[in-house]
N, C-alpha and C. Protein backbone atom coordinates (compact mmCIF):
# COMPACT_ATOMS: atom_id res chain seq x y z
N UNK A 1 0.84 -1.19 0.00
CA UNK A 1 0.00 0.00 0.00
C UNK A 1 0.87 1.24 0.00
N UNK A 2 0.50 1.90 -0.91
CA UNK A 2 0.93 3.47 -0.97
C UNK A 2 0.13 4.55 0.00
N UNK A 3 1.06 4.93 1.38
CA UNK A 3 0.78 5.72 1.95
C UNK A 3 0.73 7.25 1.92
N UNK A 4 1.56 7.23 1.18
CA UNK A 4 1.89 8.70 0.33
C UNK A 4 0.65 9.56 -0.13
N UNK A 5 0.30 10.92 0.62
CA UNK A 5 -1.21 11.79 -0.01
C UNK A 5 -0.83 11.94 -1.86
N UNK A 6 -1.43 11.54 -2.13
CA UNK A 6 -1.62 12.16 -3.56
C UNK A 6 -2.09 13.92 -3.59
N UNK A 7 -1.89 14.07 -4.96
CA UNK A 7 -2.02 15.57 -5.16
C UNK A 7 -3.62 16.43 -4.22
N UNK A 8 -4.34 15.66 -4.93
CA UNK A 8 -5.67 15.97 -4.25
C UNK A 8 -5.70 16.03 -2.69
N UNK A 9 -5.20 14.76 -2.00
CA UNK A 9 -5.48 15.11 -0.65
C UNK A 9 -4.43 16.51 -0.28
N UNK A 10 -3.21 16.75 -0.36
CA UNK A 10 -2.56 17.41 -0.37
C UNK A 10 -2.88 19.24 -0.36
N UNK A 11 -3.52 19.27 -1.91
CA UNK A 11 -4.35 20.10 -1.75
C UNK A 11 -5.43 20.97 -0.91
N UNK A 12 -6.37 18.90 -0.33
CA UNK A 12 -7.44 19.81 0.51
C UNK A 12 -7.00 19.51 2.08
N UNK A 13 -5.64 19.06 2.10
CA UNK A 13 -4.84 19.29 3.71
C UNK A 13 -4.62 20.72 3.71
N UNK A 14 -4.12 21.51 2.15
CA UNK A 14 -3.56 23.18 2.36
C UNK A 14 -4.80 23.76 2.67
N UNK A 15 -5.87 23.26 1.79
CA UNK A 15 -7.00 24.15 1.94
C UNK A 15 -7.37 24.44 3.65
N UNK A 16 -7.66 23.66 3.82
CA UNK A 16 -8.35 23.27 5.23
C UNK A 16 -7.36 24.26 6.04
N UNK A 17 -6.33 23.74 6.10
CA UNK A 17 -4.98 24.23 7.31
C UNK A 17 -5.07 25.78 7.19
N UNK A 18 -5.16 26.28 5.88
CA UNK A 18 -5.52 27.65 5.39
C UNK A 18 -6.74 28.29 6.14
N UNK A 19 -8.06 27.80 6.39
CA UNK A 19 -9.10 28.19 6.18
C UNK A 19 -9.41 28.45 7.56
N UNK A 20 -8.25 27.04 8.39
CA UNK A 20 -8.87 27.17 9.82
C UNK A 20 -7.43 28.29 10.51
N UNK A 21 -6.97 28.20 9.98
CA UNK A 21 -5.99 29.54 10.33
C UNK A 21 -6.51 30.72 10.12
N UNK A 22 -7.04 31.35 9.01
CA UNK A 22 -7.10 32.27 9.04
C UNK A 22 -8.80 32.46 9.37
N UNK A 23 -9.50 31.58 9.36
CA UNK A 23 -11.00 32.20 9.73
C UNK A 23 -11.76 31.58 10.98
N UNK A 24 -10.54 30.52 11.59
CA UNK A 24 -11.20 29.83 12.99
C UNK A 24 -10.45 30.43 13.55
N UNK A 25 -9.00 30.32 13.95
CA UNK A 25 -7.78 30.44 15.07
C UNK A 25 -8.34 31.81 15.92
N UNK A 26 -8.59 32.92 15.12
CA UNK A 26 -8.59 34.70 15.77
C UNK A 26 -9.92 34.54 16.13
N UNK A 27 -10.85 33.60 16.18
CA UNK A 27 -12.20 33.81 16.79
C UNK A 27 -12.26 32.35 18.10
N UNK A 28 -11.28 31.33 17.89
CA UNK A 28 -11.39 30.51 19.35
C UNK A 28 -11.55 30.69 20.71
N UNK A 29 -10.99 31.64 20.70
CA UNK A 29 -11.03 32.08 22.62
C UNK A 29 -12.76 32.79 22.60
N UNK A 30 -13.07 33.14 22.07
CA UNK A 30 -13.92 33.87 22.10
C UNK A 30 -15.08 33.55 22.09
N UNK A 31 -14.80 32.35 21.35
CA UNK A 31 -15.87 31.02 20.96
C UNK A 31 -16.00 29.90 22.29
N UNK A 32 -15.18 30.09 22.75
CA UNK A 32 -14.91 29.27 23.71
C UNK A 32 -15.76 30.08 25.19
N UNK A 33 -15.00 31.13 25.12
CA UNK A 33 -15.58 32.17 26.50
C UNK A 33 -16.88 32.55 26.53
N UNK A 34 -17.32 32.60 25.44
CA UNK A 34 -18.82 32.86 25.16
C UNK A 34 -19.43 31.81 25.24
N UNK A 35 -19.15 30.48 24.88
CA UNK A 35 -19.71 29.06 24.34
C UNK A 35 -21.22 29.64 22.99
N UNK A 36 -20.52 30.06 21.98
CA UNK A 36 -21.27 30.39 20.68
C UNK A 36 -20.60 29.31 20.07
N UNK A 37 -21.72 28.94 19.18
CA UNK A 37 -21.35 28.67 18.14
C UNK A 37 -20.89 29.59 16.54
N UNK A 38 -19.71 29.22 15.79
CA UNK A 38 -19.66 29.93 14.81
C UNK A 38 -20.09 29.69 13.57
N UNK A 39 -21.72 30.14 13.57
CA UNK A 39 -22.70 30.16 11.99
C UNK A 39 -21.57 30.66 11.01
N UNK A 40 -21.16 31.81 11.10
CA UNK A 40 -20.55 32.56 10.17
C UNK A 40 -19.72 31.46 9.55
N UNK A 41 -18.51 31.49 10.32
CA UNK A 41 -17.56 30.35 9.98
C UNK A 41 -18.18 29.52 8.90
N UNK A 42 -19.08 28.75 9.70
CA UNK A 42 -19.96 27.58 9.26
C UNK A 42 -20.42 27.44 7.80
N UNK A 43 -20.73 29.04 7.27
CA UNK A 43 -21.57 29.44 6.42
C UNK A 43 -20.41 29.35 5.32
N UNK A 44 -19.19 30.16 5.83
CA UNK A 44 -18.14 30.16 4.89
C UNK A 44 -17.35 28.80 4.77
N UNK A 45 -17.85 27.90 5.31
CA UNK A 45 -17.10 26.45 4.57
C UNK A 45 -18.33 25.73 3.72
N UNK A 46 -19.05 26.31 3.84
CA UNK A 46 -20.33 25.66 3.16
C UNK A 46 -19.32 25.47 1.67
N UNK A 47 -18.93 26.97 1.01
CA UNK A 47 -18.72 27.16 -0.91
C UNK A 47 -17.71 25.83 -0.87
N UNK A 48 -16.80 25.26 0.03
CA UNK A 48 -15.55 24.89 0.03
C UNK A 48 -16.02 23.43 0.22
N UNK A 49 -16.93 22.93 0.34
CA UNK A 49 -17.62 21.44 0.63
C UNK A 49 -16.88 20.86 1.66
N UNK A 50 -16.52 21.29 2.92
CA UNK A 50 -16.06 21.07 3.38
C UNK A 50 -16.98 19.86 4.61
N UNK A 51 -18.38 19.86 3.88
CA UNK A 51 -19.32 19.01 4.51
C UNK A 51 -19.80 17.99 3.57
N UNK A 52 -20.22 16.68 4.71
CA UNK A 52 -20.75 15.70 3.42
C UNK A 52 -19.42 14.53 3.55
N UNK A 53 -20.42 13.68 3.09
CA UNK A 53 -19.26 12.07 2.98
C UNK A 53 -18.70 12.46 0.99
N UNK A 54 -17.54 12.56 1.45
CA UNK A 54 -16.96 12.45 -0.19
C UNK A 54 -17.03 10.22 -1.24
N UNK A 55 -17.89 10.46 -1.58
CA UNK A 55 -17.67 9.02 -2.14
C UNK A 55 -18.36 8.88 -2.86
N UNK A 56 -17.01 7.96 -3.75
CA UNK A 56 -16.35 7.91 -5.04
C UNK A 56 -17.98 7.05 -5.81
N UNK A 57 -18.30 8.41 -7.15
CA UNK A 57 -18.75 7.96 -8.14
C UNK A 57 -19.57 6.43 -8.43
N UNK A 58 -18.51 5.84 -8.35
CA UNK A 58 -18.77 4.43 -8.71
C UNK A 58 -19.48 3.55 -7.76
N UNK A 59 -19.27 3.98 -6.40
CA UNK A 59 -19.94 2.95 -5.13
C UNK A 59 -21.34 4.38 -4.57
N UNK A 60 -22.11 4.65 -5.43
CA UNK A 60 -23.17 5.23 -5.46
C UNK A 60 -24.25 4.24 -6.13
């Protein structure tokens, strides 16, 4: 077995690492101290499919 990420996962490891850096990290404490939830956030991973079982085409 090839353990190695291929291009794609790779990709949506940058995406992600990106997304929660710059639009989760500066709102945690805050999220936390309040105990809110973050819709906003939420709303902005919606475009990025960052929800949902990804699977493959063929086993549908």
């Amino acid at each position: 077995m090839d353990f190695n990420p291929c291009m794609k996962h790779l990709l949506i490891r940058k995406t992600v690492r990106e997304f929660a850096e710059d639009e989760i990290k500066p709102h945690v404490s805050l999220l936390d101290k309040e105990s809110l939830f973050p819709w906003e956030i939420v709303k902005k991973m919606k475009p990025l499919n960052f929800f949902g079982l990804q699977v493959p085409r063929g086993w549908r």
